[in-house]
C-alpha atoms as a PDB file:
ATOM      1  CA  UNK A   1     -18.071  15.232  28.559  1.00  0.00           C
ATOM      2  CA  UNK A   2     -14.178  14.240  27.515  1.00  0.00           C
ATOM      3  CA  UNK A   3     -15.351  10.893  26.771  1.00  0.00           C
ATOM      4  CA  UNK A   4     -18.062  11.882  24.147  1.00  0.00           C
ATOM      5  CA  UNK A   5     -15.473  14.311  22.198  1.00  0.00           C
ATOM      6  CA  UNK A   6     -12.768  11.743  21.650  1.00  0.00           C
ATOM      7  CA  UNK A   7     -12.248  10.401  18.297  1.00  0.00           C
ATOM      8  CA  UNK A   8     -13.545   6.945  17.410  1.00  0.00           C
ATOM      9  CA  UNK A   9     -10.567   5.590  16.280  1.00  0.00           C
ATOM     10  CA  UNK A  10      -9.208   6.259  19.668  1.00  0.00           C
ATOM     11  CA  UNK A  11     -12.233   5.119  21.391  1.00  0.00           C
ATOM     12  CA  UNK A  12     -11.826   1.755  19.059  1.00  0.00           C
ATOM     13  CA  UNK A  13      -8.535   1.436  18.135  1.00  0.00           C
ATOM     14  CA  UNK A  14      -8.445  -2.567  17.649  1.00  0.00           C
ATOM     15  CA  UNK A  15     -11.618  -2.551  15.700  1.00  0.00           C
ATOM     16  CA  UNK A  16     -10.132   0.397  13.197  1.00  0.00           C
ATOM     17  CA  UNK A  17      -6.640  -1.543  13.277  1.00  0.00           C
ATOM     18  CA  UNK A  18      -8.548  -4.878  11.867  1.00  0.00           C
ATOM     19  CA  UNK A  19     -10.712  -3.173   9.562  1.00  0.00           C
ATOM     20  CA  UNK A  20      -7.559  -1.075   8.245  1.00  0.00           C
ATOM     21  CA  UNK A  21      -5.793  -4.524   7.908  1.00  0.00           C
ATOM     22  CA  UNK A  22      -8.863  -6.494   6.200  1.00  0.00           C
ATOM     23  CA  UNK A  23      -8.717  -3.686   3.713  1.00  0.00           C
ATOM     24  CA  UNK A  24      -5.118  -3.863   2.998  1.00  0.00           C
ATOM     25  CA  UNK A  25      -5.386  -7.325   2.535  1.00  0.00           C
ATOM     26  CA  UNK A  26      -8.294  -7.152   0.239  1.00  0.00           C
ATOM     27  CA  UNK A  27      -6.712  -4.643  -1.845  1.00  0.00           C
ATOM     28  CA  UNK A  28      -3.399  -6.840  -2.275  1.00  0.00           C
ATOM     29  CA  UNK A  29      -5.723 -10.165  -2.701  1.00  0.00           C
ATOM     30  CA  UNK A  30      -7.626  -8.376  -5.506  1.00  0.00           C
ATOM     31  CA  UNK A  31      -4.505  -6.838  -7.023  1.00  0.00           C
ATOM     32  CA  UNK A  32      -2.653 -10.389  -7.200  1.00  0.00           C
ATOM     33  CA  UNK A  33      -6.297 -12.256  -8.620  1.00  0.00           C
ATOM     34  CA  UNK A  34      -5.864  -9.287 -11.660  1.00  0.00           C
ATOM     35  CA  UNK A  35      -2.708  -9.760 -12.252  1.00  0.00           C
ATOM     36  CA  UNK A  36      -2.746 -13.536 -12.450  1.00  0.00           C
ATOM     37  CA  UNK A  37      -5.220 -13.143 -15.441  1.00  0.00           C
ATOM     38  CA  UNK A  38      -2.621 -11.220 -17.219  1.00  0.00           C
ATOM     39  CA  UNK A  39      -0.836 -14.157 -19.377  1.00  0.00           C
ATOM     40  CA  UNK A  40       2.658 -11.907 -19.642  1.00  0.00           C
ATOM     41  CA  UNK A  41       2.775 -11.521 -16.170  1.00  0.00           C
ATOM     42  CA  UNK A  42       1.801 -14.892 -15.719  1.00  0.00           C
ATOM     43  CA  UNK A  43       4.826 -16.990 -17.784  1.00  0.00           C
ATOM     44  CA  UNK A  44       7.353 -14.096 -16.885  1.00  0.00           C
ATOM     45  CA  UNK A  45       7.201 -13.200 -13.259  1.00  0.00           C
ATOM     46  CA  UNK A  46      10.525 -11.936 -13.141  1.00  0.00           C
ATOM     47  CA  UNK A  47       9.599  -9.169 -15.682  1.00  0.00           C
ATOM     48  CA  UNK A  48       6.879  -8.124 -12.881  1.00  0.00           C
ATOM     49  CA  UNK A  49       9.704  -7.898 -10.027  1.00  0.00           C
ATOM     50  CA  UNK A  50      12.401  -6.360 -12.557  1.00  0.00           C
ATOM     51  CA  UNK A  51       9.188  -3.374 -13.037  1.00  0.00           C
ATOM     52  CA  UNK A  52       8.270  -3.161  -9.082  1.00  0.00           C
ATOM     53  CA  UNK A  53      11.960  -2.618  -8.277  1.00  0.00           C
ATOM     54  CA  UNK A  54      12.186  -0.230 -11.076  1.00  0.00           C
ATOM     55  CA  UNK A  55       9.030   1.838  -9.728  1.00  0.00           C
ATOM     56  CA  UNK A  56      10.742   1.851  -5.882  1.00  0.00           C
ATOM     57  CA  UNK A  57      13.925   2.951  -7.339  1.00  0.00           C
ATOM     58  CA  UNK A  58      12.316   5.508  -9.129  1.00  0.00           C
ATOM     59  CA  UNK A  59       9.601   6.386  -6.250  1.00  0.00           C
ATOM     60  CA  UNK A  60      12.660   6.795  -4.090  1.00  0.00           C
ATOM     61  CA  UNK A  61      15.137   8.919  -5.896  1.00  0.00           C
ATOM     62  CA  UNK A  62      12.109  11.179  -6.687  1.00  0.00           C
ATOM     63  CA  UNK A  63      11.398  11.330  -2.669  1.00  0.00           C
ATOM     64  CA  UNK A  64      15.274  12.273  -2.045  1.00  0.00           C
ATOM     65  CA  UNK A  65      14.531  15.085  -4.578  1.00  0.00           C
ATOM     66  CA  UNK A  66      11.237  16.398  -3.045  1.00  0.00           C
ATOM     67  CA  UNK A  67      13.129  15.895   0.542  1.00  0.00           C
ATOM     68  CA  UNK A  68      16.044  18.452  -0.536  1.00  0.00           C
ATOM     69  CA  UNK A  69      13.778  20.649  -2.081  1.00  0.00           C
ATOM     70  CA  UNK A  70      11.649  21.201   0.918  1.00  0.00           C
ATOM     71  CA  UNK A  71      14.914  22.007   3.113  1.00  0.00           C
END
């Protein structure tokens, strides 16, 4: 009976791992394709990395916030 109560991720846990990963990569494939039709982005990508580095700075400090908070 065990066997029929397990989850099916960990009944299938290479065929979840690839679909999780075709996803992932789908989702960054599709973000890139929008982006390239953006004509800023396009002639300045270094005003794209200047915002992503901005938005892990800020995603971080926020985190260390949260994490002190919560202690």
């Amino acid at each position: 009976m065990h066997r029929y109560t397990r989850s099916a991720f960990r009944r299938y846990p290479v065929l979840f791992s690839l679909l999780t990963t075709f996803g992932v990569v789908c989702v960054l494939y599709g973000l890139e394709q929008i982006l390239d039709t953006i004509v800023f982005i396009r002639e300045y990508p270094g005003a794209l990395f200047a915002v992503g580095i901005a938005i892990l700075v800020l995603t971080g400090t926020l985190y260390k916030k949260l994490d002190r908070k919560l202690d």
